[in-house]
N, C-alpha and C. Protein backbone atom coordinates (compact mmCIF):
# COMPACT_ATOMS: atom_id res chain seq x y z
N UNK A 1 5.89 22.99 31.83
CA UNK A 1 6.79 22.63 30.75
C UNK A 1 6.87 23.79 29.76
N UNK A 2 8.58 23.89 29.45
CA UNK A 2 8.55 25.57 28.67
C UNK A 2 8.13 25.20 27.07
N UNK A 3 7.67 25.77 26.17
CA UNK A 3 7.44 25.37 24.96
C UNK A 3 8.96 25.03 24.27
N UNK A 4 9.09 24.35 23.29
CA UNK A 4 10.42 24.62 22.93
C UNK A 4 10.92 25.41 21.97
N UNK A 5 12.10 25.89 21.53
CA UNK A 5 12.28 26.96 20.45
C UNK A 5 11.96 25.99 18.62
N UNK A 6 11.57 26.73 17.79
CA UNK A 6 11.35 26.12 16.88
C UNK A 6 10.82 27.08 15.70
N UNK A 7 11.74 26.28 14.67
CA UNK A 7 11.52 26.75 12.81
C UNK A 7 10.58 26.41 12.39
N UNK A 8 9.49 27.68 12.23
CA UNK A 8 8.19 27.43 11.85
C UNK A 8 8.32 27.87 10.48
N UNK A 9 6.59 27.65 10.03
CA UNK A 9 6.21 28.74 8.72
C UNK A 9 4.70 29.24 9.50
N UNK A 10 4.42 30.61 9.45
CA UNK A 10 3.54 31.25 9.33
C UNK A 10 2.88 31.25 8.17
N UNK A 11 1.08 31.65 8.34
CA UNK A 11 0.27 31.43 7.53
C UNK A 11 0.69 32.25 6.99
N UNK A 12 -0.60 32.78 5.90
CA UNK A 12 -0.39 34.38 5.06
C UNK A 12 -1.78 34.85 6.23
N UNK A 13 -1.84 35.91 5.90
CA UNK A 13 -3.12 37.15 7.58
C UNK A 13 -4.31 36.34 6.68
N UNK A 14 -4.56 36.19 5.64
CA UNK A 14 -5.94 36.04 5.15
C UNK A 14 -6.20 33.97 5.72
N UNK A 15 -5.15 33.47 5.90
CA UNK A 15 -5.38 31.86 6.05
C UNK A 15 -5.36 31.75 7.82
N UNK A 16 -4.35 32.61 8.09
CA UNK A 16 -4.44 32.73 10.14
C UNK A 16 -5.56 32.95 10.06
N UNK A 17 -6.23 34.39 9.70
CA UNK A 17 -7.70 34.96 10.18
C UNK A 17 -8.74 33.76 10.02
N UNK A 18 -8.19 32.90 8.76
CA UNK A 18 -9.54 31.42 8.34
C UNK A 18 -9.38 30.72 9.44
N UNK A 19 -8.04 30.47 9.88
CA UNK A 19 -7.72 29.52 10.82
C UNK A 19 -8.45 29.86 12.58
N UNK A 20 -8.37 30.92 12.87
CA UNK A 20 -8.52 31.84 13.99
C UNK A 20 -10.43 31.52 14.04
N UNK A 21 -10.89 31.95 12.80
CA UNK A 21 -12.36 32.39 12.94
C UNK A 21 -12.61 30.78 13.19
N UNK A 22 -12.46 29.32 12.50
CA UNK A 22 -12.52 28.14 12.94
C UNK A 22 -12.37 28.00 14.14
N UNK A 23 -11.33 28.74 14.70
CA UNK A 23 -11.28 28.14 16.25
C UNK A 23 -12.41 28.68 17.25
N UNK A 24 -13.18 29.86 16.65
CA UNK A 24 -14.49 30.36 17.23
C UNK A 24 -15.25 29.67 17.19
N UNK A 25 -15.41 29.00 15.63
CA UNK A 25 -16.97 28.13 15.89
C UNK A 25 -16.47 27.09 16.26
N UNK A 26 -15.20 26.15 16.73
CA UNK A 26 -15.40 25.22 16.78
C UNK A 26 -15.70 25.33 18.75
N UNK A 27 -14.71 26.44 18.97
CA UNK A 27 -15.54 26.82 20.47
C UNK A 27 -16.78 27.16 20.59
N UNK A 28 -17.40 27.50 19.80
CA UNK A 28 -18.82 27.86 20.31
C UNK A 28 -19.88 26.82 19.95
N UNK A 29 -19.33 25.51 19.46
CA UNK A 29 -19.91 24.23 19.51
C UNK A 29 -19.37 23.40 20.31
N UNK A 30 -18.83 24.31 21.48
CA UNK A 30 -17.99 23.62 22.92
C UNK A 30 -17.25 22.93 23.15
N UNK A 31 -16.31 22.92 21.83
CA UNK A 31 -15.26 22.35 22.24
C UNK A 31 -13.94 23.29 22.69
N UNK A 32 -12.46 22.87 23.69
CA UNK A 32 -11.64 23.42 23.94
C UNK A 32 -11.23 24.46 23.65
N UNK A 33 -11.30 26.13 23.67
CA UNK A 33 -10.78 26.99 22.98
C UNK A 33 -9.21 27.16 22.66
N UNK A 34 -8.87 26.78 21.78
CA UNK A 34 -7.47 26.76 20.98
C UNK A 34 -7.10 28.22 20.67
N UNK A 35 -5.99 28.55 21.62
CA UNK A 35 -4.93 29.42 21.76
C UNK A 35 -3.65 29.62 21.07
N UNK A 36 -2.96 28.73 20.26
CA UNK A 36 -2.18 28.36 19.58
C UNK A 36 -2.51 29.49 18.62
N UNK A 37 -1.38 30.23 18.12
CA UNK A 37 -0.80 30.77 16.86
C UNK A 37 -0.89 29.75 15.43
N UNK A 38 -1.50 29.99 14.65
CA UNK A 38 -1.21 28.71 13.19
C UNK A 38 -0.41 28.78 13.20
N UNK A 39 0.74 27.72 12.87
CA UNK A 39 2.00 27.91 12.26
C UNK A 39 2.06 26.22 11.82
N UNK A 40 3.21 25.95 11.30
CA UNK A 40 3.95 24.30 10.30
C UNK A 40 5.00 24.32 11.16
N UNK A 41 5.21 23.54 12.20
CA UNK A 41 6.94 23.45 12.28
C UNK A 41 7.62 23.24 11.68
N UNK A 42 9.29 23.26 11.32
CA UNK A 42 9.42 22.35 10.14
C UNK A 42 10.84 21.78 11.61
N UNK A 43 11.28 21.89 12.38
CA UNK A 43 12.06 21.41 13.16
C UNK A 43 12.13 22.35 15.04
N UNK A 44 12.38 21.70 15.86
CA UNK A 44 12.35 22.11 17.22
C UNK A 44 13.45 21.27 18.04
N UNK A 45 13.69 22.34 19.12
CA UNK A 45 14.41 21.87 19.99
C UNK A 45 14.28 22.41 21.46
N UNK A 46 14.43 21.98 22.81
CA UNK A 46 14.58 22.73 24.10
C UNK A 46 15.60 24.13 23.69
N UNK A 47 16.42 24.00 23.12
CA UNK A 47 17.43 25.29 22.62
C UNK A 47 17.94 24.80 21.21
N UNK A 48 17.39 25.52 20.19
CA UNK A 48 18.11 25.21 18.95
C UNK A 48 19.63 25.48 18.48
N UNK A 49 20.47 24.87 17.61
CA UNK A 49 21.83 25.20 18.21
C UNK A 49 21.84 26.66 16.96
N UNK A 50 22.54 27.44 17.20
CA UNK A 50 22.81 28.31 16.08
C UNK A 50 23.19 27.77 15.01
N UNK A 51 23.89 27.02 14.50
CA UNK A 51 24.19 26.18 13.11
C UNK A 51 22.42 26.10 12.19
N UNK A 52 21.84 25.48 13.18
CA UNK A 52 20.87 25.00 12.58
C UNK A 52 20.01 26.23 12.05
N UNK A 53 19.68 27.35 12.78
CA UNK A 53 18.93 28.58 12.79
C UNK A 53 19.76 29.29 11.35
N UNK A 54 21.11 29.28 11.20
CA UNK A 54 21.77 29.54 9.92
C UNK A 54 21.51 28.75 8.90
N UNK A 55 21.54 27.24 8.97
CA UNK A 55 21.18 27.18 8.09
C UNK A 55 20.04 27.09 7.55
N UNK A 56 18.69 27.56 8.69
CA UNK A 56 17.46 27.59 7.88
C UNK A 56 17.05 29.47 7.13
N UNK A 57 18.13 29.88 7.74
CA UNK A 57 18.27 31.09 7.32
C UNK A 57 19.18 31.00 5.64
N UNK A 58 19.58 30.43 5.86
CA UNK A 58 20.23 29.82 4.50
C UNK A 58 19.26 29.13 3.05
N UNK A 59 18.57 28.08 3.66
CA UNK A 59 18.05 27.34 2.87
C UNK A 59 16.31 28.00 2.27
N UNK A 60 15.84 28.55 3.48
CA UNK A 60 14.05 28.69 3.61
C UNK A 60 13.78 29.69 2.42
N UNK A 61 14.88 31.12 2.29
CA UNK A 61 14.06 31.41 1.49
C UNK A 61 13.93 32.02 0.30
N UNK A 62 14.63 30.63 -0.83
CA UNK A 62 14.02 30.27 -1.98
C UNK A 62 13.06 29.58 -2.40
N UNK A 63 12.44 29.27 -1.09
CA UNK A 63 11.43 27.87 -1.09
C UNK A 63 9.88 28.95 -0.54
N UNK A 64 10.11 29.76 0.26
CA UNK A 64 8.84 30.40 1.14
C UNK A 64 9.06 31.91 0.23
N UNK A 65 7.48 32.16 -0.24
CA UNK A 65 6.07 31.68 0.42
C UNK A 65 6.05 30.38 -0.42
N UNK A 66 5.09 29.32 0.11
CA UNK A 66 4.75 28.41 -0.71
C UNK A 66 3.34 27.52 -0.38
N UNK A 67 2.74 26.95 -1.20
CA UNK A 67 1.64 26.68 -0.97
C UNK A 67 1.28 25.09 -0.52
N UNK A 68 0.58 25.11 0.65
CA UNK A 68 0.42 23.34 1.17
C UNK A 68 -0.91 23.07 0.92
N UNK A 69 -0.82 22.07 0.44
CA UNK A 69 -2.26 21.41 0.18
C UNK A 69 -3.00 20.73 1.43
N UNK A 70 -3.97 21.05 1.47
CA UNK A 70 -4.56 20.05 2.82
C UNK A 70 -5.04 18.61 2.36
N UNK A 71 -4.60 17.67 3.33
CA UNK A 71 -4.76 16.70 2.45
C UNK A 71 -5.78 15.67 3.36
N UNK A 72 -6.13 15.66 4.50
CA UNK A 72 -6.37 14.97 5.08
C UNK A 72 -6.35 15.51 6.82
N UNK A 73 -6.88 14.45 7.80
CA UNK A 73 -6.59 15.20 8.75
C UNK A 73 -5.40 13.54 9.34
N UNK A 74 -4.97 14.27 10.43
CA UNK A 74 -3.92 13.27 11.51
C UNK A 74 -4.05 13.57 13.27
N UNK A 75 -3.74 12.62 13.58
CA UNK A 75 -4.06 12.95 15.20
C UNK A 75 -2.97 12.17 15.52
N UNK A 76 -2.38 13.44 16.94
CA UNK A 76 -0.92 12.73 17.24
C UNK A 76 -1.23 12.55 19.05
N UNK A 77 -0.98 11.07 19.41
CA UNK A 77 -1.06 11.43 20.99
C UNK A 77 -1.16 9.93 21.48
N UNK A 78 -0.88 9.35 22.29
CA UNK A 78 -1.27 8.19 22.86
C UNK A 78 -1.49 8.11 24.18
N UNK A 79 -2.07 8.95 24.78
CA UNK A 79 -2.08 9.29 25.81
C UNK A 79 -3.60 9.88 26.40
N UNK A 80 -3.66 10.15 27.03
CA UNK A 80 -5.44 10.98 27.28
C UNK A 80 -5.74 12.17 26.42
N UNK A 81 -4.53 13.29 26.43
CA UNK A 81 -4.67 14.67 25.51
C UNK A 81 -4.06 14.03 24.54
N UNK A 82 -5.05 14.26 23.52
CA UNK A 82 -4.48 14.39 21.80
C UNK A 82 -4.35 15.59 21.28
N UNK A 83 -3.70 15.80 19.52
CA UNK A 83 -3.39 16.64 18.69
C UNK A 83 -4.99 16.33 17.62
N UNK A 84 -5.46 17.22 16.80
CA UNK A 84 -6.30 17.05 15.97
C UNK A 84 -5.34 17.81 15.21
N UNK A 85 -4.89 17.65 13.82
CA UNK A 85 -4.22 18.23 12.50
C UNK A 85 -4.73 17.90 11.20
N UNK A 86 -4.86 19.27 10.73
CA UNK A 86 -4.86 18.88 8.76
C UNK A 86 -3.32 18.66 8.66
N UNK A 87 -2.70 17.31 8.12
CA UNK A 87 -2.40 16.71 7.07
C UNK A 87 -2.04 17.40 5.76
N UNK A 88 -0.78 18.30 5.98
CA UNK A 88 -0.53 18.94 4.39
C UNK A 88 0.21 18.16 3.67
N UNK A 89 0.44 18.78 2.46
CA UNK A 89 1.75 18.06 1.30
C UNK A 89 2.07 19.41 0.84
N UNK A 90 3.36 19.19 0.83
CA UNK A 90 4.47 20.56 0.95
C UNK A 90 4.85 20.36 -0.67
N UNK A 91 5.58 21.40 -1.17
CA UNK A 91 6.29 21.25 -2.29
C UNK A 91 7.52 20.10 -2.30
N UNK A 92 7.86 19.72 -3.12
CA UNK A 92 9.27 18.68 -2.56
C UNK A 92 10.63 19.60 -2.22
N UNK A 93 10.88 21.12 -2.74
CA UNK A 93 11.66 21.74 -2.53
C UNK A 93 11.88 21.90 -1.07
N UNK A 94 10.07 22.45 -0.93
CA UNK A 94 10.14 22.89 1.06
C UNK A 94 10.53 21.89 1.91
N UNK A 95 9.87 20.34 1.44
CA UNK A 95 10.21 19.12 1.95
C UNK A 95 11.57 18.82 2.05
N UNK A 96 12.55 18.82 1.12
CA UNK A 96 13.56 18.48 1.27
C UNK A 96 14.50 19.90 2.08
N UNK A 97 14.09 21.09 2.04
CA UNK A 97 14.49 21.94 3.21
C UNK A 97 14.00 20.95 4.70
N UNK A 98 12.80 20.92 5.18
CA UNK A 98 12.42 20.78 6.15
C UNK A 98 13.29 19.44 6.58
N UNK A 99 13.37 18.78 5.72
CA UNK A 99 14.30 17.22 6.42
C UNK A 99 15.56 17.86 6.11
N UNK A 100 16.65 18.34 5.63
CA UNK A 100 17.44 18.99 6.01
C UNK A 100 17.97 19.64 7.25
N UNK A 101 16.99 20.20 7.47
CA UNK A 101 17.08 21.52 9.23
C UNK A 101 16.36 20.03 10.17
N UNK A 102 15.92 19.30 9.66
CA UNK A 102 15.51 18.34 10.89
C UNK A 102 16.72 17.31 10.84
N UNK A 103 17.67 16.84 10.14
CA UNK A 103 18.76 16.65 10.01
C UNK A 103 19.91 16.61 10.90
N UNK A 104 19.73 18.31 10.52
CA UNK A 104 20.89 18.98 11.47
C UNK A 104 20.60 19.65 12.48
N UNK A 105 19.61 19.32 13.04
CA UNK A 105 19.08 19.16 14.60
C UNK A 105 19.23 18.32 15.28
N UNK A 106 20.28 18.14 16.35
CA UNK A 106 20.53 16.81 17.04
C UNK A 106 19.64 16.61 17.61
N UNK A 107 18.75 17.58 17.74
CA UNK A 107 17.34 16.82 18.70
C UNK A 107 16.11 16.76 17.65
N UNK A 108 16.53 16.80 16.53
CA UNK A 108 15.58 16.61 15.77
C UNK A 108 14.76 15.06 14.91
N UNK A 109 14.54 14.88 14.01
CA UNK A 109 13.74 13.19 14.02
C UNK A 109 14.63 12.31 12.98
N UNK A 110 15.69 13.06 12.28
CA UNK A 110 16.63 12.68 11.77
C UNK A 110 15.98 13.44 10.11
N UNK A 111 16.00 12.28 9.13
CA UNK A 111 15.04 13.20 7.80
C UNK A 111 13.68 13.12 7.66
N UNK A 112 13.25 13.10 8.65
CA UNK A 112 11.31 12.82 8.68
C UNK A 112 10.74 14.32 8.85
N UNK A 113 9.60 14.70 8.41
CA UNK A 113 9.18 15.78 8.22
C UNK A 113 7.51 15.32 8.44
N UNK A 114 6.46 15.52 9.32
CA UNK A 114 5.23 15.29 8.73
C UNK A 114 4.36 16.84 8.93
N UNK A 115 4.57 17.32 7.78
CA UNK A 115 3.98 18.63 7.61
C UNK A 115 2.70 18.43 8.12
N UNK A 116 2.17 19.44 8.86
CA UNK A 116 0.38 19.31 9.50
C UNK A 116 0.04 21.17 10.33
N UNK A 117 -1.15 21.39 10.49
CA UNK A 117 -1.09 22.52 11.06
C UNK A 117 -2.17 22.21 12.57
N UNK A 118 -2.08 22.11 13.24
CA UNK A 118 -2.34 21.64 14.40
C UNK A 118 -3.74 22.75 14.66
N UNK A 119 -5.13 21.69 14.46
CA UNK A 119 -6.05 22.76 14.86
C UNK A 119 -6.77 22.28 16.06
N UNK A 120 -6.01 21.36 16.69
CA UNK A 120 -6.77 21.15 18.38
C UNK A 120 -6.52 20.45 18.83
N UNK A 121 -5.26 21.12 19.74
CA UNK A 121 -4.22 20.89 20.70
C UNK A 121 -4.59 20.62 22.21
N UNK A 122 -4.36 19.45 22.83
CA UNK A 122 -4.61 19.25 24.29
C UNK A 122 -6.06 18.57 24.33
N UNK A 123 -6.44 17.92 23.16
CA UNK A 123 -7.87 17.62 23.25
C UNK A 123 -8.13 16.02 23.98
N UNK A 124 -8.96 15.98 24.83
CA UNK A 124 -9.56 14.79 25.59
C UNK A 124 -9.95 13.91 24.36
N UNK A 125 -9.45 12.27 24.58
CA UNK A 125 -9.80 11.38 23.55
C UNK A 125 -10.71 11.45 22.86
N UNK A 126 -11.79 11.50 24.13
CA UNK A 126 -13.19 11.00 24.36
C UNK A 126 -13.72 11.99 22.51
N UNK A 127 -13.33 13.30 22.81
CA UNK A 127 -13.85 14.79 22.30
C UNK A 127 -13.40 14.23 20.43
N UNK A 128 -12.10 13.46 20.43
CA UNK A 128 -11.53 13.56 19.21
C UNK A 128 -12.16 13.46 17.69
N UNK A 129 -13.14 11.80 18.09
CA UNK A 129 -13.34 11.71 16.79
C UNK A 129 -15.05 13.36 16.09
N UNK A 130 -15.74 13.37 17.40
CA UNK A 130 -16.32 14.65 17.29
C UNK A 130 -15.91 15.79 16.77
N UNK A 131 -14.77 16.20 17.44
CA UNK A 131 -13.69 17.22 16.91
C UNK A 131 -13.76 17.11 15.71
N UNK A 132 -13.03 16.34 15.10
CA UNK A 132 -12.77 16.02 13.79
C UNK A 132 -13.91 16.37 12.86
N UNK A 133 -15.34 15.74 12.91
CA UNK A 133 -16.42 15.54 12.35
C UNK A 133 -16.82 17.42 12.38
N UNK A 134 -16.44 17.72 13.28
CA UNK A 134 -17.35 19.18 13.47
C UNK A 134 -15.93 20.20 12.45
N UNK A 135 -14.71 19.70 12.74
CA UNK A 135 -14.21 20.59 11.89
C UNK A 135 -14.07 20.67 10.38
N UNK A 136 -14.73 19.06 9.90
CA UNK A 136 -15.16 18.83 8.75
C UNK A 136 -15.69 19.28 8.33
N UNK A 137 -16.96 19.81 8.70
CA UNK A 137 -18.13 20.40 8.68
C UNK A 137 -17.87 21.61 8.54
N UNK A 138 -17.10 22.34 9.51
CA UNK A 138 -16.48 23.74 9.08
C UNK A 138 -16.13 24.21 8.41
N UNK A 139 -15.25 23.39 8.06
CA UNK A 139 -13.95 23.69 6.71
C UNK A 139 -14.93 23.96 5.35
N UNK A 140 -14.54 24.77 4.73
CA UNK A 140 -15.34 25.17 3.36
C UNK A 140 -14.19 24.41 2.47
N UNK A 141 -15.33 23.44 2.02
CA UNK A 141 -14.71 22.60 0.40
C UNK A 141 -13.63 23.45 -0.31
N UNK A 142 -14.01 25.28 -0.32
CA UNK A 142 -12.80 25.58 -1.12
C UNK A 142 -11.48 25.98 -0.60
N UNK A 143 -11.42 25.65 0.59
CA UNK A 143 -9.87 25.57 1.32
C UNK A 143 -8.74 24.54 1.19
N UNK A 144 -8.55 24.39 -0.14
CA UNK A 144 -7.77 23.13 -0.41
C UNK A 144 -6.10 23.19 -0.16
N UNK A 145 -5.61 24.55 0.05
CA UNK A 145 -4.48 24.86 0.60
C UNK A 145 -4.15 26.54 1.49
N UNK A 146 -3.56 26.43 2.05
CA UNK A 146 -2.79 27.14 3.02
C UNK A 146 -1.79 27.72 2.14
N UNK A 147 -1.23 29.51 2.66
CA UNK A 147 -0.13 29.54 2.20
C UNK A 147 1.05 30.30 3.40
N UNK A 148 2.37 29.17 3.33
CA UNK A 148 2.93 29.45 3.87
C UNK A 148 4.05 30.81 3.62
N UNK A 149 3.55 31.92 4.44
CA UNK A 149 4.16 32.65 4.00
C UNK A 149 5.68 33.09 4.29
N UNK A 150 5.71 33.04 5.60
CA UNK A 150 7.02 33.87 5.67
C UNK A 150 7.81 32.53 6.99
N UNK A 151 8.86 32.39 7.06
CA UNK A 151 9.92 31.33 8.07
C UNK A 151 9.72 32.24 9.35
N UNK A 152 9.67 31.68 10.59
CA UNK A 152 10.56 32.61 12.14
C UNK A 152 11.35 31.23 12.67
N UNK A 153 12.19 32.21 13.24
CA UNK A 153 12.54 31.13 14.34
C UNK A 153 12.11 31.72 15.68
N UNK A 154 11.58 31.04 16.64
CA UNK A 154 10.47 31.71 17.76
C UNK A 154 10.99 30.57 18.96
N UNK A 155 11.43 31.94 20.03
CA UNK A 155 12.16 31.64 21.03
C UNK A 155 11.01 31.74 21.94
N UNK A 156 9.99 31.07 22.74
CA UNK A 156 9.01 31.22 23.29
C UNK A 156 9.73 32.06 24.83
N UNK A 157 10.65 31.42 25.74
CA UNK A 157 11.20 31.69 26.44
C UNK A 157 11.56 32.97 26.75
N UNK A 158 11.35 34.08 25.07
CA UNK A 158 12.21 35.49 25.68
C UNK A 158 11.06 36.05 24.99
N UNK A 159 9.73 35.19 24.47
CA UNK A 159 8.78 36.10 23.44
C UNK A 159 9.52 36.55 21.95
N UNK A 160 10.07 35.54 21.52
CA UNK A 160 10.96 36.54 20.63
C UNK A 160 10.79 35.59 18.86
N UNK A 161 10.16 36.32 18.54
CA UNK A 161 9.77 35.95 16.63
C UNK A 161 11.07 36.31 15.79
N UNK A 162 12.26 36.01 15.00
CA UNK A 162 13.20 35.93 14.67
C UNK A 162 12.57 35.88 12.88
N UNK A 163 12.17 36.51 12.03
CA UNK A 163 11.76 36.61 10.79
C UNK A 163 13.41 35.88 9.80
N UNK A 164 13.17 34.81 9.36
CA UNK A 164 14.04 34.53 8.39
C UNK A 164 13.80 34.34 7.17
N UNK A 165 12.71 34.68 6.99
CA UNK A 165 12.44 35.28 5.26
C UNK A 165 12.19 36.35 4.83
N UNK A 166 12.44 36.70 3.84
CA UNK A 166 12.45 38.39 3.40
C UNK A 166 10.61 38.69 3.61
């Protein structure tokens, strides 16, 4: 299955590198090594239409860089492989961008947005609530937000990062 194309936000290098070095220890307390790039989606599609890519080129960036609070964690999956995610809260500006471009994505969720940064992807049920507990444990109390720095739109299919913020 091809990934699909999709309007992210990238960390800032100092919150990837936090994010990155987590995914070491949480591998070297054996769980799944997570390959994933950090990023926020804020909308996706199998092929995004150009309208939509304009207008997040349009809208994103008076709103980015901006700062997400971690708020909690979420797990997305009903199935055997789950998602493990921190749970952000966006500015209401970025928010009401992000349901916008999810909007005007026909394949998108209509105006729903649930901002999160996905730190362990493809994980066995069984592993989850552990997961969780160990990345608790990781996380330093003073990481209370992320900053989103810069928009792409990222065509996995051709390798191709599309920068839509200055």
């Amino acid at each position: 299955m091809t990934s699909p194309e999709n309007i992210l936000l990238r960390l800032s290098p100092r919150d990837e590198a936090y994010v990155y070095g987590l995914f070491d220890e949480l591998e070297q307390r054996g769980f799944p090594r997570q390959h994933q790039t950090p990023h926020i989606s804020l909308t996706f599609a199998p092929t995004l239409e150009p309208r939509v890519v304009e207008l997040a080129q349009q809208l994103l960036p008076p709103v980015i860089p901006a700062e997400m609070r971690r708020v909690g964690f979420v797990t997305f999956g009903i199935k055997r492989k789950q998602t493990v995610a921190w749970l952000l809260e966006a500015p209401t500006e970025l928010e009401d961008v992000a349901q916008q471009l999810s909007s005007a994505n026909p394949e998108g969720r209509g105006g729903r947005w649930v901002p999160h940064l996905t730190m362990g992807l493809r994980l066995p049920r069984e592993v989850v609530p552990d997961y969780i507990r160990a990345l608790d444990e990781l996380t330093s109390p003073h990481v209370k937000s992320l900053t989103a720095e810069r928009a792409v739109y990222w065509r996995p299919a051709v390798q191709l990062a599309q920068v839509l913020t200055p």
